[in-house]
Protein backbone atom coordinates (compact mmCIF):
# COMPACT_ATOMS: atom_id res chain seq x y z
CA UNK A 1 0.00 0.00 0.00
CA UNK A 2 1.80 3.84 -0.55
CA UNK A 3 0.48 6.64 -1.40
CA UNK A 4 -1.76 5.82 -4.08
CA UNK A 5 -3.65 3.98 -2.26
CA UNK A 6 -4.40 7.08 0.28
CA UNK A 7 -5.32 9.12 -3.04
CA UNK A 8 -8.38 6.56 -3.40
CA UNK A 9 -9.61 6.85 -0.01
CA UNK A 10 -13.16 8.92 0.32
CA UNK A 11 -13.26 11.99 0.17
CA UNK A 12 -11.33 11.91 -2.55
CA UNK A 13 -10.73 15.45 -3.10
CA UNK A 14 -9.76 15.63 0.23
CA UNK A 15 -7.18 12.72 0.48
CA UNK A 16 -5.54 14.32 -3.35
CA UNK A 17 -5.35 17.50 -1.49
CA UNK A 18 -3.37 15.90 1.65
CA UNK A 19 -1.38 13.98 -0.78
CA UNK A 20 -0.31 16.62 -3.09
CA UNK A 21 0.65 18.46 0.35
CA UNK A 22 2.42 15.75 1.89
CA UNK A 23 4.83 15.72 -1.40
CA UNK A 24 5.99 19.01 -0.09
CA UNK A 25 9.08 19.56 2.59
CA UNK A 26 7.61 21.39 5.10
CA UNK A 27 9.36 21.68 8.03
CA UNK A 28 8.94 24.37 10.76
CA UNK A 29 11.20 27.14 9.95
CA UNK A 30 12.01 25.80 5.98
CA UNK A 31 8.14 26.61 5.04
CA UNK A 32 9.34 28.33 1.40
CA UNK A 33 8.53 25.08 -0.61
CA UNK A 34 5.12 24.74 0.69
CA UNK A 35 4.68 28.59 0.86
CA UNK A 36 5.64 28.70 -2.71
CA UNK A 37 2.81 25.51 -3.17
CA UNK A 38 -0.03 27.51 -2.10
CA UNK A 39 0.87 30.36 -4.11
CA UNK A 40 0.82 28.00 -7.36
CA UNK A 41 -2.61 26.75 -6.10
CA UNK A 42 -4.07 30.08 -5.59
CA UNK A 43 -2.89 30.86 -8.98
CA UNK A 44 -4.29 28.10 -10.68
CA UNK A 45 -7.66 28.71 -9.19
CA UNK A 46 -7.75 32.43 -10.46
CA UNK A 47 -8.14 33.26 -6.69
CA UNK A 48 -6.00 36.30 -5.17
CA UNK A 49 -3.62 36.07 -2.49
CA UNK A 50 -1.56 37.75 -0.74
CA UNK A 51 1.49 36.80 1.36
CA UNK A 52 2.94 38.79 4.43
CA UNK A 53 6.43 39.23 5.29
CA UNK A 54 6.25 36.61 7.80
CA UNK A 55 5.55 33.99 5.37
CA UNK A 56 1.69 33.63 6.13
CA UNK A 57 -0.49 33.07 2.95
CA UNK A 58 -3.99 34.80 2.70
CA UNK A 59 -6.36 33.56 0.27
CA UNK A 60 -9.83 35.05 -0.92
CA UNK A 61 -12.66 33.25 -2.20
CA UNK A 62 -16.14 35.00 -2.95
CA UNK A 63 -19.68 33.69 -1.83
CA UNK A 64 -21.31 31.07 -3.83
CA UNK A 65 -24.31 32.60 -5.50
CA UNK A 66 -27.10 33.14 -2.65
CA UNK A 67 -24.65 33.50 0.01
CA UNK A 68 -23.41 36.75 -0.26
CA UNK A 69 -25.42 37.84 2.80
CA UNK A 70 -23.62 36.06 5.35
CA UNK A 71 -20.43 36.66 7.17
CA UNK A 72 -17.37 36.38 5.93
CA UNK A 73 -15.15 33.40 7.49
CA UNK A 74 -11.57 33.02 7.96
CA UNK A 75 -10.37 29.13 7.20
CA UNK A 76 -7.03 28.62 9.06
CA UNK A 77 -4.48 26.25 9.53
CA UNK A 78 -0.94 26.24 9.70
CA UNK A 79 1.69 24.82 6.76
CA UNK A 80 3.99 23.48 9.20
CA UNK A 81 4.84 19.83 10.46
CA UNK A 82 6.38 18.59 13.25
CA UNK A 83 9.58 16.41 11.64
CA UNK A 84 10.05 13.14 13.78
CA UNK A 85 11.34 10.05 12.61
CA UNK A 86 12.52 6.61 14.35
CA UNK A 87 16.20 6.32 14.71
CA UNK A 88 16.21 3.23 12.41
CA UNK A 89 14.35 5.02 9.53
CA UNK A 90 16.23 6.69 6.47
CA UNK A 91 14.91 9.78 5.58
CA UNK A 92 15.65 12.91 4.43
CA UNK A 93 13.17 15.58 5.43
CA UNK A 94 14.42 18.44 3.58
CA UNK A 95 14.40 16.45 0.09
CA UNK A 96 11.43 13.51 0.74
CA UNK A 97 7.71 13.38 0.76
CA UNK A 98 6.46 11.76 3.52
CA UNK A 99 5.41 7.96 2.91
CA UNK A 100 1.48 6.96 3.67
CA UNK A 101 -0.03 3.75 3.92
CA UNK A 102 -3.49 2.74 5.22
CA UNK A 103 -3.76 0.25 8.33
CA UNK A 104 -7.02 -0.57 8.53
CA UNK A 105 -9.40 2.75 9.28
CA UNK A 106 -5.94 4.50 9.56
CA UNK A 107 -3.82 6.73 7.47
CA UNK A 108 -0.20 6.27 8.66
CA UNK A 109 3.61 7.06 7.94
CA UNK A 110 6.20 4.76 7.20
CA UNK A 111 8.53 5.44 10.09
CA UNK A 112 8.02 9.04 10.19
CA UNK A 113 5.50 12.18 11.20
CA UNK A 114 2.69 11.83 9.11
CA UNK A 115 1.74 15.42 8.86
CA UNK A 116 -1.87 14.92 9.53
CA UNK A 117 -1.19 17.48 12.06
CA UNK A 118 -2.06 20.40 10.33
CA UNK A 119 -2.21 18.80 7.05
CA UNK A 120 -5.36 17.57 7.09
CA UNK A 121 -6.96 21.22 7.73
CA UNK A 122 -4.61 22.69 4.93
CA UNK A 123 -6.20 20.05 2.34
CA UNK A 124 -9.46 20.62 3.38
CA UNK A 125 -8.98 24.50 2.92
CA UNK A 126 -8.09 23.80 -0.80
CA UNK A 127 -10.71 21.37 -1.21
CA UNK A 128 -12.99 23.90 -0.02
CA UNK A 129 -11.49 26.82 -2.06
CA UNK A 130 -11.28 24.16 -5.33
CA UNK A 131 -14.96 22.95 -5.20
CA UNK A 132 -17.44 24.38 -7.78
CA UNK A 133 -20.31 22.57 -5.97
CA UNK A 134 -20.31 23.67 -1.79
CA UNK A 135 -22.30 26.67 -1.15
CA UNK A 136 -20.43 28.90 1.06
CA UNK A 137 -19.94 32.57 2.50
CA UNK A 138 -17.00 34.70 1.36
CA UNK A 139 -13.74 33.00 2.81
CA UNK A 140 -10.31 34.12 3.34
CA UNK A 141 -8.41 31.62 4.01
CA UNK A 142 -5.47 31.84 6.29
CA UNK A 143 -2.25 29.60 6.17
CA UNK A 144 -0.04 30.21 8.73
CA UNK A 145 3.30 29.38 9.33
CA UNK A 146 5.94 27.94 12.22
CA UNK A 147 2.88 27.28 14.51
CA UNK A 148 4.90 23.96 15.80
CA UNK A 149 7.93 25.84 16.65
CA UNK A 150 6.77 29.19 18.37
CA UNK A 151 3.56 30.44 16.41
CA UNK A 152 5.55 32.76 14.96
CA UNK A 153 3.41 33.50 12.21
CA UNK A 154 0.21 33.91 13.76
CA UNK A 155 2.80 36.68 16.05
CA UNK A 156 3.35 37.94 12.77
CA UNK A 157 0.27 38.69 11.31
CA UNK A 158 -1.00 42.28 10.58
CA UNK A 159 -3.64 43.64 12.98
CA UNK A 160 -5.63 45.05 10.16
CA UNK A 161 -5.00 42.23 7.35
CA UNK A 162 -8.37 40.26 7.79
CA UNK A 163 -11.83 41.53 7.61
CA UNK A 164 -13.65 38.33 7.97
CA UNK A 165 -16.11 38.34 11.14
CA UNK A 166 -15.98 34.13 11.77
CA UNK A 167 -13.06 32.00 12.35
CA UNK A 168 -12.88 28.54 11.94
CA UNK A 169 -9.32 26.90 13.06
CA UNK A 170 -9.30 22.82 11.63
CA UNK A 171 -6.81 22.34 14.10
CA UNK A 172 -8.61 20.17 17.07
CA UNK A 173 -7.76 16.46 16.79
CA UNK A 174 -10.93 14.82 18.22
CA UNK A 175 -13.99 14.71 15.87
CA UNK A 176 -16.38 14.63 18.30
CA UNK A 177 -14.56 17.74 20.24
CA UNK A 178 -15.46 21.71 19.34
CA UNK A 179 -12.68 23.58 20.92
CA UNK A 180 -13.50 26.62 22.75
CA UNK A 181 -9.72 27.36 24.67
CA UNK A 182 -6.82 26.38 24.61
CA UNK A 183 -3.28 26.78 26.71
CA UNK A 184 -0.74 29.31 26.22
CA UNK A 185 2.85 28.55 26.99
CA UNK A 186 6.54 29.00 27.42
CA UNK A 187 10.00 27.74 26.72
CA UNK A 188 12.08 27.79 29.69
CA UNK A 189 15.50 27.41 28.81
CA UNK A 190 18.71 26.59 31.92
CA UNK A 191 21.99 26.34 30.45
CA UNK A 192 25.88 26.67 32.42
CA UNK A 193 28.81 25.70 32.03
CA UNK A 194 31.25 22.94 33.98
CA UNK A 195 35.11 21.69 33.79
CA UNK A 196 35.64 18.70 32.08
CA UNK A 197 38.14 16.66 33.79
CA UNK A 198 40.20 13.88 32.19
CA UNK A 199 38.37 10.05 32.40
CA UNK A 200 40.17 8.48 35.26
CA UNK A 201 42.16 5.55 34.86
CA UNK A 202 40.38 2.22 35.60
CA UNK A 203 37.32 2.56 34.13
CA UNK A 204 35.24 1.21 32.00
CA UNK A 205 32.41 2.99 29.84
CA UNK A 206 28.83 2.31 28.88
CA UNK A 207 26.18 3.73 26.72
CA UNK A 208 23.22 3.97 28.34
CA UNK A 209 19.84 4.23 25.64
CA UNK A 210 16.62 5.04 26.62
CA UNK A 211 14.28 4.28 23.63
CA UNK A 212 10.79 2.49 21.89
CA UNK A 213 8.45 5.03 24.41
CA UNK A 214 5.46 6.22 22.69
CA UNK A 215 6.17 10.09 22.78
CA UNK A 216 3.52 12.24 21.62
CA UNK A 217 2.21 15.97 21.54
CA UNK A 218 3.48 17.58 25.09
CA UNK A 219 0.03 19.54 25.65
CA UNK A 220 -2.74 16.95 24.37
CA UNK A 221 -1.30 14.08 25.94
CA UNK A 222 1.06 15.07 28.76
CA UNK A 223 -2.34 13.69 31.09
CA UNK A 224 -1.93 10.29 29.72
CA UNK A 225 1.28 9.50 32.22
CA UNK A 226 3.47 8.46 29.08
CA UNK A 227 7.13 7.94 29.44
CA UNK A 228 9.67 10.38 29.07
CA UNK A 229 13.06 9.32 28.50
CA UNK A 230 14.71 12.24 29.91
CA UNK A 231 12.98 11.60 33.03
CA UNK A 232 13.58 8.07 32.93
CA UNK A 233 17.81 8.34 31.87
CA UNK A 234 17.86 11.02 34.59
CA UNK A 235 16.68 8.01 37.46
CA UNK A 236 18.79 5.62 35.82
CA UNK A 237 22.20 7.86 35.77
CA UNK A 238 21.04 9.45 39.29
CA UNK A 239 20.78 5.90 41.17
CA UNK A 240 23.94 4.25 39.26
CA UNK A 241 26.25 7.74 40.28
CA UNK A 242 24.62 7.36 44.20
CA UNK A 243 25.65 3.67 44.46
CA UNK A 244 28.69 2.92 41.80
CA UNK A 245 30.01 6.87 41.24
CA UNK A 246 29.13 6.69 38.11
CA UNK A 247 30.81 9.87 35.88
CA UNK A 248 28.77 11.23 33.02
CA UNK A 249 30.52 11.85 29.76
CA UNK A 250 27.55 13.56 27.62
CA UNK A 251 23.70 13.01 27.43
CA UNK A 252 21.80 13.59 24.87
CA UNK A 253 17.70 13.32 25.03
CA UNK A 254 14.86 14.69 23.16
CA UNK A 255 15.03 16.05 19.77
CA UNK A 256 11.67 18.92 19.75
CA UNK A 257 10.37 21.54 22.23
CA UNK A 258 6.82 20.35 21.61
CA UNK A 259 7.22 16.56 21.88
CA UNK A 260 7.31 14.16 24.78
CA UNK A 261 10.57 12.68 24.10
CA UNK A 262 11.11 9.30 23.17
CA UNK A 263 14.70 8.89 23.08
CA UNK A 264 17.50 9.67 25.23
CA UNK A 265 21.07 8.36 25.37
CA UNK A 266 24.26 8.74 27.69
CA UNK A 267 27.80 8.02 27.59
CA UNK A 268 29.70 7.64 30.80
CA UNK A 269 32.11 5.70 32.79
CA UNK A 270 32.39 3.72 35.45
CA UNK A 271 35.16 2.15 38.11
CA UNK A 272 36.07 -1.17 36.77
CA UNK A 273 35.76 -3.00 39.56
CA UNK A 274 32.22 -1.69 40.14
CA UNK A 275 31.40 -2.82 36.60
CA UNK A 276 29.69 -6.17 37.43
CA UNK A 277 27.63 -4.95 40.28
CA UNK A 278 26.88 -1.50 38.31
CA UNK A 279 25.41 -3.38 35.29
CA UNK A 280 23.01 -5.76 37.24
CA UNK A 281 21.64 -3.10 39.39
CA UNK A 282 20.94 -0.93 36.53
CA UNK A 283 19.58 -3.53 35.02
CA UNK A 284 17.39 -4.79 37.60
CA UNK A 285 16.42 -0.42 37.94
CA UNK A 286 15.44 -1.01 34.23
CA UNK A 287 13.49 -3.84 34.56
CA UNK A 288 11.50 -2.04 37.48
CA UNK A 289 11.05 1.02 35.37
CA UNK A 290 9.36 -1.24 32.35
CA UNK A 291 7.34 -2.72 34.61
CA UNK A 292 5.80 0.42 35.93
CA UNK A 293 5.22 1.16 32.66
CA UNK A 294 3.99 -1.64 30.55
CA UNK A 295 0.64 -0.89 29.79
CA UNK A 296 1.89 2.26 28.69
CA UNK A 297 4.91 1.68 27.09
CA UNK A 298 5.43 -1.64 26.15
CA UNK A 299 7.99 -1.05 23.46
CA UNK A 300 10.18 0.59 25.91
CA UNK A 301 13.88 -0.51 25.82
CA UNK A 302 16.58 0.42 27.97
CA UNK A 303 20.19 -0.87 27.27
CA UNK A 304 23.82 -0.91 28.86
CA UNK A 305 26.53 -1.45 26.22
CA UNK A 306 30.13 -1.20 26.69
CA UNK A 307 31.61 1.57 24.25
CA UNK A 308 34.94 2.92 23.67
CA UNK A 309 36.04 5.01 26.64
CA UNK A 310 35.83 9.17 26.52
CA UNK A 311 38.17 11.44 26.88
CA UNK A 312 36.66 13.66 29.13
CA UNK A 313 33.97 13.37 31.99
CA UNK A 314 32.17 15.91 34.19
CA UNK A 315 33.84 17.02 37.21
CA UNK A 316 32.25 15.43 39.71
CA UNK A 317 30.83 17.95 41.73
CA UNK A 318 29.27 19.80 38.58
CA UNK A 319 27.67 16.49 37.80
CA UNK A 320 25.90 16.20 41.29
CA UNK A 321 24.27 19.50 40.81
CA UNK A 322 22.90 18.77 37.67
CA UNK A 323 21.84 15.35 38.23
CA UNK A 324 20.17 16.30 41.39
CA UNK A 325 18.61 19.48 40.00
CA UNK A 326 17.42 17.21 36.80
CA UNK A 327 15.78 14.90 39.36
CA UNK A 328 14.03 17.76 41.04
CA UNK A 329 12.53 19.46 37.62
CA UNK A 330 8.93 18.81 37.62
CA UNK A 331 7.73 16.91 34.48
CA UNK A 332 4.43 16.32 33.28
CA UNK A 333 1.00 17.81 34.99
CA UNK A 334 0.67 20.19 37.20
CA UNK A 335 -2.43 20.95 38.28
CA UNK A 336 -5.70 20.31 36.66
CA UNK A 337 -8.72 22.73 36.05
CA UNK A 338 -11.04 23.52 38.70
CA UNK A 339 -13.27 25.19 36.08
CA UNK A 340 -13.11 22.51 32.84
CA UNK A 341 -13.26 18.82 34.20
CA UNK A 342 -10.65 16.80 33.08
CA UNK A 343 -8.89 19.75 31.70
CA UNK A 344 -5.26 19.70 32.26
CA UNK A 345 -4.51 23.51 33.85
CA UNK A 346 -0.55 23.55 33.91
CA UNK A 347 2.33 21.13 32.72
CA UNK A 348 5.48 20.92 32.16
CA UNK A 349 7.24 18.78 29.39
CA UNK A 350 11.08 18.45 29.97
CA UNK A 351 11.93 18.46 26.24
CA UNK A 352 15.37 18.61 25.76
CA UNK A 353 18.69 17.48 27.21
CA UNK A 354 22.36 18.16 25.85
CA UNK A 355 25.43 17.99 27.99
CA UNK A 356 28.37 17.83 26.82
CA UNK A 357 31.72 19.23 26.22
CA UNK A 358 31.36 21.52 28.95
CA UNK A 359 27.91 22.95 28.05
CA UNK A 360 24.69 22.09 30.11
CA UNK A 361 21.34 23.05 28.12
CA UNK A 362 17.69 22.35 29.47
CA UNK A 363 14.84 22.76 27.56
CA UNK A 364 11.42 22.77 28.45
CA UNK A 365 7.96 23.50 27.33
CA UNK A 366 5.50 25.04 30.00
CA UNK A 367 2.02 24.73 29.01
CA UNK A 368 -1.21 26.55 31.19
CA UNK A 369 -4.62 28.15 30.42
CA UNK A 370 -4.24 30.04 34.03
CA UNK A 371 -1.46 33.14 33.76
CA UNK A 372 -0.92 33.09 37.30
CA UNK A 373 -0.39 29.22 37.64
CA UNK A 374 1.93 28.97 34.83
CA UNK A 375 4.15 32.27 36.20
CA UNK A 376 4.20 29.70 39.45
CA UNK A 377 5.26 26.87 37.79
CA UNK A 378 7.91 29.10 36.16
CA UNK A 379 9.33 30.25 39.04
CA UNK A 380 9.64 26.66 40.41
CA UNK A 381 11.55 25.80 37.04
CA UNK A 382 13.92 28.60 37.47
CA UNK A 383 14.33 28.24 41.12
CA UNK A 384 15.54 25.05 40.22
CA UNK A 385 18.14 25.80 37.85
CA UNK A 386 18.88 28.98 39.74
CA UNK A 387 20.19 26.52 42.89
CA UNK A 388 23.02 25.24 40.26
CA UNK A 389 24.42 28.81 38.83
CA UNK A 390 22.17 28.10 35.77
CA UNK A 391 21.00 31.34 33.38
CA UNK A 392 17.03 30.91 32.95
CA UNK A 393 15.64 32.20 30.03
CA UNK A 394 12.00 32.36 29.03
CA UNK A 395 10.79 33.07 25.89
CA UNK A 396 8.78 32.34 22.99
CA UNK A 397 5.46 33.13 25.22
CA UNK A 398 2.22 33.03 23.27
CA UNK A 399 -1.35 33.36 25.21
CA UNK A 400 -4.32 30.90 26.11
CA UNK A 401 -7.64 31.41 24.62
CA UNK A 402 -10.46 31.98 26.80
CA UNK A 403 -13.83 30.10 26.16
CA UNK A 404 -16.62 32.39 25.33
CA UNK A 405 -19.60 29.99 26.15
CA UNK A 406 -21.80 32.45 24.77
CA UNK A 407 -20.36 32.69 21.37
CA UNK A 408 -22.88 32.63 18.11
CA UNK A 409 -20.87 29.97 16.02
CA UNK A 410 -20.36 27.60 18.78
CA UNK A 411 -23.89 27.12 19.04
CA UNK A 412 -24.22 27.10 14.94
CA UNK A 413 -21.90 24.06 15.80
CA UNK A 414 -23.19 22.74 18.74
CA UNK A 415 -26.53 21.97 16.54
CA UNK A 416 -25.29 20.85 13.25
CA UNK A 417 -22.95 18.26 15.40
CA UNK A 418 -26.06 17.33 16.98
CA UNK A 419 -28.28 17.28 13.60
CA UNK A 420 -25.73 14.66 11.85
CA UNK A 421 -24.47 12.37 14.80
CA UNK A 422 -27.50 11.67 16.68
CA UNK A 423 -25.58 12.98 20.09
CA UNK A 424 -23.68 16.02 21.03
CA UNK A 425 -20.52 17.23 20.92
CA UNK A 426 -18.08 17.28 23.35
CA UNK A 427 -17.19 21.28 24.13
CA UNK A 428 -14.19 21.76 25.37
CA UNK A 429 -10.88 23.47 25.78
CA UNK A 430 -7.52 21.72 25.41
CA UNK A 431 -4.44 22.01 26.79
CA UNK A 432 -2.54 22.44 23.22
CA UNK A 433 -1.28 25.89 22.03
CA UNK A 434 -3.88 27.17 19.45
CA UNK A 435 -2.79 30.39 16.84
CA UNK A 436 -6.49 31.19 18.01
CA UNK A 437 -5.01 32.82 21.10
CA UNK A 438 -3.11 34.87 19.60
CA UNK A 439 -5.22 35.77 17.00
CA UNK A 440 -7.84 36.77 19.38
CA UNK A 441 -5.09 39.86 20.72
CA UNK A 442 -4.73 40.62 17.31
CA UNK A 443 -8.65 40.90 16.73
CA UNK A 444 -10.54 40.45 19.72
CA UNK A 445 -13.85 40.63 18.16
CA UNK A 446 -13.27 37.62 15.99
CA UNK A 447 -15.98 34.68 16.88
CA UNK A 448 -13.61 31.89 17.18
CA UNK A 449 -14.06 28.00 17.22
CA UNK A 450 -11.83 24.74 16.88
CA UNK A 451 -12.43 21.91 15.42
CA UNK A 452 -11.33 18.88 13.01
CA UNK A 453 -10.93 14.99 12.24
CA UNK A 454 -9.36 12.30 14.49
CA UNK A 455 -5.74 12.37 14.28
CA UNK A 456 -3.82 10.44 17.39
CA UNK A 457 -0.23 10.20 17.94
CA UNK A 458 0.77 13.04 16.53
CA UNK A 459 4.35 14.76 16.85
CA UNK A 460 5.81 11.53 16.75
CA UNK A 461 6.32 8.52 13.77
CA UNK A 462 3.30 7.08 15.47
CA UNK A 463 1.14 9.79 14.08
CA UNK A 464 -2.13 8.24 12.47
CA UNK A 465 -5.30 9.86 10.64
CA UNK A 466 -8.84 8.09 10.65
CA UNK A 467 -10.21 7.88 7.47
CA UNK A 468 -13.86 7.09 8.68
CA UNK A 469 -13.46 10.26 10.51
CA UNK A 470 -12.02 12.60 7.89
CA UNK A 471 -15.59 11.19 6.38
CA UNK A 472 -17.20 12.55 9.57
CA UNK A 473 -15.73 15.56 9.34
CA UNK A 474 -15.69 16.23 5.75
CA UNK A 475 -19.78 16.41 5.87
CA UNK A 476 -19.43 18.29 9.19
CA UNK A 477 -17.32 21.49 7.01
CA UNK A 478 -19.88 21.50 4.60
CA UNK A 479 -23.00 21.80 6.40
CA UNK A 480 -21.37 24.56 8.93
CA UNK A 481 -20.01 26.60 5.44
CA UNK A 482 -23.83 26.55 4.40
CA UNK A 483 -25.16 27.64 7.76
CA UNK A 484 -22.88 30.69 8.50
CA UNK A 485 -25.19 33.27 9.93
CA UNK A 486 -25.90 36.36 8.07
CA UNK A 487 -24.46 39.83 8.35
């Protein structure tokens, strides 16, 4: 099965339109290929557009004949992908198209990101502004860029470049969910410095690999108490240095800001005649830590191979600090919402290790719909790091979106969900970073909702669209583009 395959899948038009995207590098940050796509469509469609400096891509559409009356609605999505692969799959993101098949009722990726996240809202955007048939209001549609890597683009965009009154995001990733909020976050960022001291004689080294764990998106499932192998290397390297003085060499764990990390790996040495007794009791740590999490992770692996010895290790006392300040970072939630149940309020996703050569660097992602909670969960971050001589930075802050309960399209919504399914929707805010939130400080009088087709896994090569869904949801656009309310 490849990509064909997904092209035959119903909707058609809107599996082409994923396809033809998913042909198209589009990493966050390296958007110009698929920028430069959208343009070409436009200008096959004889539709204007117009692209800002930032790199976001407004199309217009008129109203289908009898709809002129109604408001005008803003279609966005972002161009972006998150780029993830497994460590054993070849694949050059910069130069390849990603590689579907179809698993059943799922649309997957063959060892990599599938790109359903946004991809599936871009395609249905261009389906939409394609068709000759579905009745619809004016529509600019809005493509936005570097939404996986700081929202940048939706920072970007002009105050005064959209006039439409309605804005539909496809970004939500449960088809039975219409989003209504959504977190704002924060990187938090600890890096120092240490001496490197020449690997003592008598030792032996290991690598230490922390791999197979599920990962995921860092805001929609940070609740679901997956593994994170920064965490978990950080227990494994703290307990083996308290009972065998283990030295670290370098670590090196998570690869994305945004993404529970899956992978983490460590080089580092330890007194040879410690070796046997350091190798079953990390082991037998190992073993613990799979069983605590096998019904969540049950491809987790965790390995001790000998390697060839380093030249350098951290001084010892350097390494203490940041082991112990590594153990005390919090990970995962917070607190929860006292005002959206099972709403996750605050978390914190420790995304990114590198030590090495010197250099410490931290890197985390610090998610909350509450200002003040996530400033206090901030503080706690930097508190820690401050305890080691670390320099805290925090930046790349983008803000929540609060739920207006009252708002007209939500209940447009809230009935047609009802109308086709037989049952209602599930209204709700997530704990994600939406572009709505900043779009709403941008214009505040925009009536904003979320929404969109299954897509689970995403962020990582485990990423997977259902196809009985995109069905769902396909019939869901159309009925809500010929139900906008008037002017």
């Amino acid at each position: 099965m490849s990509n064909s395959t997904v092209r035959n899948l119903e909707p058609k038009v809107l599996w082409n339109k994923f396809a033809d995207l998913n042909a198209i590098p589009r990493a966050s940050k390296k958007e110009e290929k698929v920028i430069a796509f959208i343009e070409a469509f436009a200008t096959s469609l004889g539709l204007t557009y117009e692209t800002d400096n930032v790199g976001n891509v407004l199309v217009k559409k008129p109203a289908t004949a009898g709809m002129e009356d109604r408001k005008t609605i803003i279609l966005q999505s972002h161009l972006d992908m998150v780029h993830q692969k497994n460590a054993t799959t070849v694949f050059d993101f910069d130069t390849q198209g990603i590689e579907m098949y179809v698993d059943g009722d799922w649309v997957k990726a063959k060892g990599t990101t599938l790109g359903a996240d946004n991809g599936l809202g871009v395609a249905t955007i261009m389906a939409i502004l394609e068709s000759t048939t579905i009745a619809h209001p004016a529509i600019e549609a809005l493509f936005t860029i570097d939404e996986e890597t700081g929202m940048t683009g939706a920072m970007g965009l002009a105050p005064n470049w959209l006039q439409g009154e309605i804005l539909l995001n496809l970004d939500t990733e449960e088809d039975d969910e219409i989003g209504v909020g959504c977190a704002g976050g924060i990187d938090v960022t600890a890096t120092t410095t240490y001496t490197e001291i020449t690997t003592p004689a008598a030792k032996k080294a290991y690598t230490l690999t922390v791999t197979g764990l599920t990962g995921g998106h860092s805001g929609m499932d940070i609740h679901k108490g997956l593994g994170n192998a920064n965490t978990i290397i950080t227990r494994l390297l703290f307990d083996a240095y308290q009972q065998f003085g283990l030295q670290v060499s370098e670590i090196k764990g998570g690869s994305l800001r945004n993404a529970i990390p899956r992978e983490s790996f460590a080089t580092v040495v330890v007194t040879a005649e410690y070796t046997g007794d350091f190798e079953s009791a990390t082991a037998l740590l190992a073993k613990t830590i799979q069983q605590e999490l096998k019904l969540l992770e049950p491809e987790l692996s965790i390995t001790i191979q000998p390697t060839a010895m380093p030249a350098k290790v951290m001084e010892v006392a350097a390494q203490e600090q940041v082991l112990k300040a590594l153990y005390a970072t919090h990970n995962g939630v917070y607190t929860m919402s006292a005002a959206m149940p099972d709403l996750v309020e605050t978390s914190n996703n420790i995304s990114k290790i590198t030590i090495g050569e010197g250099a410490v660097k931290i890197e985390c992602l610090t998610r909350s719909s509450v200002e003040s909670s996530k400033q206090d969960l901030m503080n706690k971050l930097r508190a820690t790091f401050d305890l080691i001589g670390c320099e805290v930075v925090m930046d790349g802050a983008y803000p929540g979106w609060a739920p207006n309960m009252e708002s007209e399209i939500l209940q447009v919504l809230d009935t047609i969900y009802q109308e086709l399914n037989g049952e209602k929707a599930h209204i709700a805010a997530c704990h994600a970073g939406l572009e709505c939130g900043i779009l709403g400080q941008y214009y505040p009088n925009l009536d904003m909702i979320s929404f969109g087709p299954t897509i689970q896994g995403a962020h990582s090569p485990d990423e997977r669209a259902s196809i009985s869904s995109a069905q769902k949801f396909w019939k869901f656009v159309q009925e809500i583009l010929a139900n906008i309310p008037a002017k």
